[in-house]
Protein backbone atom coordinates (compact mmCIF):
# COMPACT_ATOMS: atom_id res chain seq x y z
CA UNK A 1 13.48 16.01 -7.42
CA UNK A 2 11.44 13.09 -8.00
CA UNK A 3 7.82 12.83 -6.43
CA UNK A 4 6.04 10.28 -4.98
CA UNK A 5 2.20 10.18 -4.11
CA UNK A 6 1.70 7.89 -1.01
CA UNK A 7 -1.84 6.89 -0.71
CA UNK A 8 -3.01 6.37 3.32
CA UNK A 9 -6.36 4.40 4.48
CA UNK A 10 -6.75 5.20 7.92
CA UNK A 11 -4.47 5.16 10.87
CA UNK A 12 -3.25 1.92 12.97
CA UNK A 13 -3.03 -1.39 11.53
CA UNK A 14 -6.03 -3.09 12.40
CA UNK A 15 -8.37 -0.55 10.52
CA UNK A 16 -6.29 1.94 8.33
CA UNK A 17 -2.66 2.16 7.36
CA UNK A 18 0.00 0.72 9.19
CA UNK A 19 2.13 3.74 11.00
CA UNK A 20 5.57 1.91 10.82
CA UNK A 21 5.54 0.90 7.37
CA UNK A 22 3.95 4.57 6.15
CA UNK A 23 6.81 6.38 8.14
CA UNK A 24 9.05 4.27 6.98
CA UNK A 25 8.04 4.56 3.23
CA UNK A 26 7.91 8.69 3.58
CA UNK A 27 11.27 8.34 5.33
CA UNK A 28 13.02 6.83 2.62
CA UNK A 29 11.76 8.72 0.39
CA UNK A 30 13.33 11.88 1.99
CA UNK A 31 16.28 10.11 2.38
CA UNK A 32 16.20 9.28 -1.09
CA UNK A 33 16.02 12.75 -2.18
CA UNK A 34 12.60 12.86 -2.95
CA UNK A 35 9.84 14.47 -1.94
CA UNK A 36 5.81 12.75 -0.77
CA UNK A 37 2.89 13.85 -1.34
CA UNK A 38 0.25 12.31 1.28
CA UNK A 39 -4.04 11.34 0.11
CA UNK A 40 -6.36 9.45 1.61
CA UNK A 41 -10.05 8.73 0.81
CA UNK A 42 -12.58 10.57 2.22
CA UNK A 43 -15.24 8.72 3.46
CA UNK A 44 -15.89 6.32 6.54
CA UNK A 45 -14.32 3.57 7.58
CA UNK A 46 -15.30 0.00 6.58
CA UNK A 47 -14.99 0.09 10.95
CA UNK A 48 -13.20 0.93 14.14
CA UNK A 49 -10.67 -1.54 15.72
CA UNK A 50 -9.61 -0.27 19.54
CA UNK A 51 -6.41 -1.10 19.26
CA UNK A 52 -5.99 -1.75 22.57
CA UNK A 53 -8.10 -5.19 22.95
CA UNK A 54 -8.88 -5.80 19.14
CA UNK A 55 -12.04 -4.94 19.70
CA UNK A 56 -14.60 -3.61 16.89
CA UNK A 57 -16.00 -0.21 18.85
CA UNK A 58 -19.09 1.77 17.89
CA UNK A 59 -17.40 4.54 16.53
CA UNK A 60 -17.24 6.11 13.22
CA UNK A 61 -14.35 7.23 11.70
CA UNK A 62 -13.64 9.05 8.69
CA UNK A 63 -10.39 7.48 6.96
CA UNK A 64 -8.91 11.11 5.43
CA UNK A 65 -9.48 12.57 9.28
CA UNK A 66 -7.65 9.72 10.59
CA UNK A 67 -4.41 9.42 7.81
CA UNK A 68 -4.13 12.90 8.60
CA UNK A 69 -2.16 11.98 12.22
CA UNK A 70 0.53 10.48 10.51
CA UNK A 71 0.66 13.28 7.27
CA UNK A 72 0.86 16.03 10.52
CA UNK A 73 -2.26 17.74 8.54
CA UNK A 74 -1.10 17.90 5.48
CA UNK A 75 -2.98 15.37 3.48
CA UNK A 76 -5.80 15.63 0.50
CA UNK A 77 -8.69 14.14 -0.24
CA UNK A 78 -8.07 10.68 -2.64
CA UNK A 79 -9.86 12.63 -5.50
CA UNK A 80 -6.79 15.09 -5.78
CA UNK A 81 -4.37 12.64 -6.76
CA UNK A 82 -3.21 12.88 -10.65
CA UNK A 83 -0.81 10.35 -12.08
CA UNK A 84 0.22 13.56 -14.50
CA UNK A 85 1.75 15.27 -11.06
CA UNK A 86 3.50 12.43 -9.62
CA UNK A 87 6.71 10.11 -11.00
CA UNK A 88 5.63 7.00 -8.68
CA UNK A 89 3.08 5.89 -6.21
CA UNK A 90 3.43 4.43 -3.03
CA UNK A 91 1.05 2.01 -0.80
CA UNK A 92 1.97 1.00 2.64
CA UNK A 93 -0.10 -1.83 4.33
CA UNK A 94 -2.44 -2.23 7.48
CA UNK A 95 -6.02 -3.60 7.28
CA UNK A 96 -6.93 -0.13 5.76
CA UNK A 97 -5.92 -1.31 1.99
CA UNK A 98 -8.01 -4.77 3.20
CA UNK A 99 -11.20 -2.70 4.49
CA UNK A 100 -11.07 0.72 3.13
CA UNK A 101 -9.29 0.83 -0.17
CA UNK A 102 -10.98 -2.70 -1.11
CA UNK A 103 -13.21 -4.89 1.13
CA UNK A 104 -10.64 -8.23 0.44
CA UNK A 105 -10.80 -8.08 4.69
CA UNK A 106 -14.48 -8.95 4.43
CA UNK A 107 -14.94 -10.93 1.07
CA UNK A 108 -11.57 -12.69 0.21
CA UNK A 109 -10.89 -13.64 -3.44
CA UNK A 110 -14.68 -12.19 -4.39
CA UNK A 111 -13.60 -8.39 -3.31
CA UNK A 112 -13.47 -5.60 -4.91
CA UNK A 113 -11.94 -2.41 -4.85
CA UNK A 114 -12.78 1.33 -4.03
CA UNK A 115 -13.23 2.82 -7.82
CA UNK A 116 -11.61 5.85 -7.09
CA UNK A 117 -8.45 4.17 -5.99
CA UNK A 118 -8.10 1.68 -8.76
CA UNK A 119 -8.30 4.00 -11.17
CA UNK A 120 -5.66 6.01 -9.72
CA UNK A 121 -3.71 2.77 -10.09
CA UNK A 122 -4.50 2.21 -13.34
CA UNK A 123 -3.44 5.39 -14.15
CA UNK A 124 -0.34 5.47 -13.14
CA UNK A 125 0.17 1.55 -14.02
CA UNK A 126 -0.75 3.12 -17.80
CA UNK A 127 1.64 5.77 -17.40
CA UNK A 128 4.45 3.34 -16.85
CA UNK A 129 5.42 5.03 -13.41
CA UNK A 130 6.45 2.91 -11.27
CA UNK A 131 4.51 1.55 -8.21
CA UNK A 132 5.29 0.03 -4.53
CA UNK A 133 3.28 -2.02 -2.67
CA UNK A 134 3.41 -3.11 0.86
CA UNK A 135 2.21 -6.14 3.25
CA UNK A 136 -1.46 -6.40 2.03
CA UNK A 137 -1.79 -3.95 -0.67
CA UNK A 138 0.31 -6.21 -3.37
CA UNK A 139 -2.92 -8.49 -3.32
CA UNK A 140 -5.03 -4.89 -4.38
CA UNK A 141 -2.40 -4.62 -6.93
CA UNK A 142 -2.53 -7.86 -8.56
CA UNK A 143 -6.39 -7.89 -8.69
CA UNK A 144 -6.31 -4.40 -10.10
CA UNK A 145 -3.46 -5.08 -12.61
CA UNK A 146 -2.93 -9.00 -13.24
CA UNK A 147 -0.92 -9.76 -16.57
CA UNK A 148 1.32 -12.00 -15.15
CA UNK A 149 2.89 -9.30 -12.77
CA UNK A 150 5.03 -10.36 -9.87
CA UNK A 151 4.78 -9.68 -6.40
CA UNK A 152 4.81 -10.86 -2.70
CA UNK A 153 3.61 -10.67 0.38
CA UNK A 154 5.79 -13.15 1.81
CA UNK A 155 5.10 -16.52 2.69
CA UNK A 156 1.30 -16.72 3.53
CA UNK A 157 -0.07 -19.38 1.01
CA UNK A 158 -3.51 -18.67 0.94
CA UNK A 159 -3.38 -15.22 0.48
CA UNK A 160 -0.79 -16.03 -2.20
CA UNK A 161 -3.08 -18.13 -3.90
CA UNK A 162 -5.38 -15.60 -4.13
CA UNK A 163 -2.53 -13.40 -6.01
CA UNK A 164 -2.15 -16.26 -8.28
CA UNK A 165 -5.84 -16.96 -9.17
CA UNK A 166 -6.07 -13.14 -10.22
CA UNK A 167 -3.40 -13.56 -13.18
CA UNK A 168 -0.35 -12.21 -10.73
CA UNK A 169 2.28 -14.56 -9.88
CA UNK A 170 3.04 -14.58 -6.07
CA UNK A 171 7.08 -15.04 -5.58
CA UNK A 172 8.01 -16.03 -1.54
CA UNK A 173 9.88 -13.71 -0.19
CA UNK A 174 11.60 -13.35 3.48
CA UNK A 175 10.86 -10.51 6.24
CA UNK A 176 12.94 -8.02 3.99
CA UNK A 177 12.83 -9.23 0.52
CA UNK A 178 11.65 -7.52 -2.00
CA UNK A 179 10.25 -8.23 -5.33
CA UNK A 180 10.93 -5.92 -8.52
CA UNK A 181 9.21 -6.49 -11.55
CA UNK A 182 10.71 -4.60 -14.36
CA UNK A 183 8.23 -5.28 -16.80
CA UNK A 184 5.39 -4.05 -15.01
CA UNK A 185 7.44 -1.75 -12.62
CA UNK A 186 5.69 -2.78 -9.50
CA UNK A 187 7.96 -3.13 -6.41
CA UNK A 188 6.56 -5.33 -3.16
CA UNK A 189 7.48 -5.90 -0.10
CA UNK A 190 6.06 -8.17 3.03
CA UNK A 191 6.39 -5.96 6.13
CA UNK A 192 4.12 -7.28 8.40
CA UNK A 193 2.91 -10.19 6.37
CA UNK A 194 5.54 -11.69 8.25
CA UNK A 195 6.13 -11.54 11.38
CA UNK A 196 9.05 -8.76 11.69
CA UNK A 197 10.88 -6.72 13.87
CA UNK A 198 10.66 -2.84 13.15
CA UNK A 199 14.41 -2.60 12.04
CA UNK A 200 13.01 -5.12 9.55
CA UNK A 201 10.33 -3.48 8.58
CA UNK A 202 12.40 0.00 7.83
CA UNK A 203 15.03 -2.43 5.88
CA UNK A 204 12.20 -4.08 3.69
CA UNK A 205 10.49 -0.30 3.48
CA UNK A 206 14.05 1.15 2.06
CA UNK A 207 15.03 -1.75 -0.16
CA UNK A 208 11.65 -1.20 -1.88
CA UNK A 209 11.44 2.75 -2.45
CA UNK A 210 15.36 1.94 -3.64
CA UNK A 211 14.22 -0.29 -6.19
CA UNK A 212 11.21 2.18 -7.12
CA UNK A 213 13.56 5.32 -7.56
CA UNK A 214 16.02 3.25 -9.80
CA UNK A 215 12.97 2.31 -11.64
CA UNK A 216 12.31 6.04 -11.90
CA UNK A 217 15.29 6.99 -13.53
């Protein structure tokens, strides 16, 4: 049985993983016939967003107590998480990868990312297991990785541009396309990027952890 780590960054799209697109990943993966693995960082979040009215509240939250609603409780700390354990890794979307696994919400192009996760995924990027990236989180990937590795996060050119000017090479994509790079083995998918129905979102979600188990095999 193959296993995937799925890394989490909070809980509701505004300010920590987006819920479709993470059950959506962890359900294809099951359906798949593999099995998932849930982590999450643990420290605050970058902030709170009440979903409700978009509104920043004066809150703290921690992002490992939050990802923890979707994982049902059973999710580890970020720290935990071995590329020698694991035969792929998995990143769904949300402003979480934007604000809590890198701060490219807050600084654009001049970001950077949380150390602990990037060298995670350069771990597994030097392992040659494969990797899937969703909505936002290609953009972590090709700042992390460049090399001329190919990915998308639709059709949105200034975040594309930002892909490009990092050494990745954005490729436009519709609601459910997906992008396989063999080379690097990095699969990506738009989700949300664009704006999608969630029968979309589960097609573009499947097509992508597809593409990542045949590059497992």
């Amino acid at each position: 049985m193959k296993r995937v780590a799925v890394i989490l960054s909070g809980c509701g799209v505004f300010d920590g993983s987006e819920i479709h697109e993470a059950i959506m990943s962890m359900l294809a993966i099951d359906q798949l016939g593999g099995e998932y693995t849930l982590f999450a960082p643990n420290k605050n979040q970058a902030h709170v967003i009440d979903h409700l009215n978009g509104e920043i509240s004066k809150e703290t939250r921690n992002v490992l107590v939050e990802a923890a609603r979707i994982a049902r409780g059973k999710i580890q700390p970020l720290e935990n998480l071995s590329a020698n354990d694991f035969d792929a890794l998995v990143i769904p979307g949300g402003y979480g990868v934007a604000k809590n696994l890198s701060d490219y919400a807050f600084k654009g192009e001049n970001f950077s990312v949380d150390p602990v996760f990037e060298n995670i995924v350069k771990a597994f990027y030097k392992a040659k297991k494969p990797i899937a990236a969703l909505c936002i989180a290609p953009v972590v990937i090709a700042k992390i990785i460049g090399q001329d590795v190919q990915v998308t996060i639709g059709s949105d050119q200034n975040t594309a541009g930002h892909i490009n000017q990092f050494g990745a090479k954005h490729v436009e994509t519709n609601a459910t396309g997906v992008v396989v790079d063999k080379n690097h083995k990095i699969v990506t998918t738009p989700c949300y990027m664009l704006a999608s129905r969630i029968s979309e979102i589960y097609e573009g979600a499947y097509k992508a952890i597809k593409e990542l188990f045949e590059l497992m095999s």
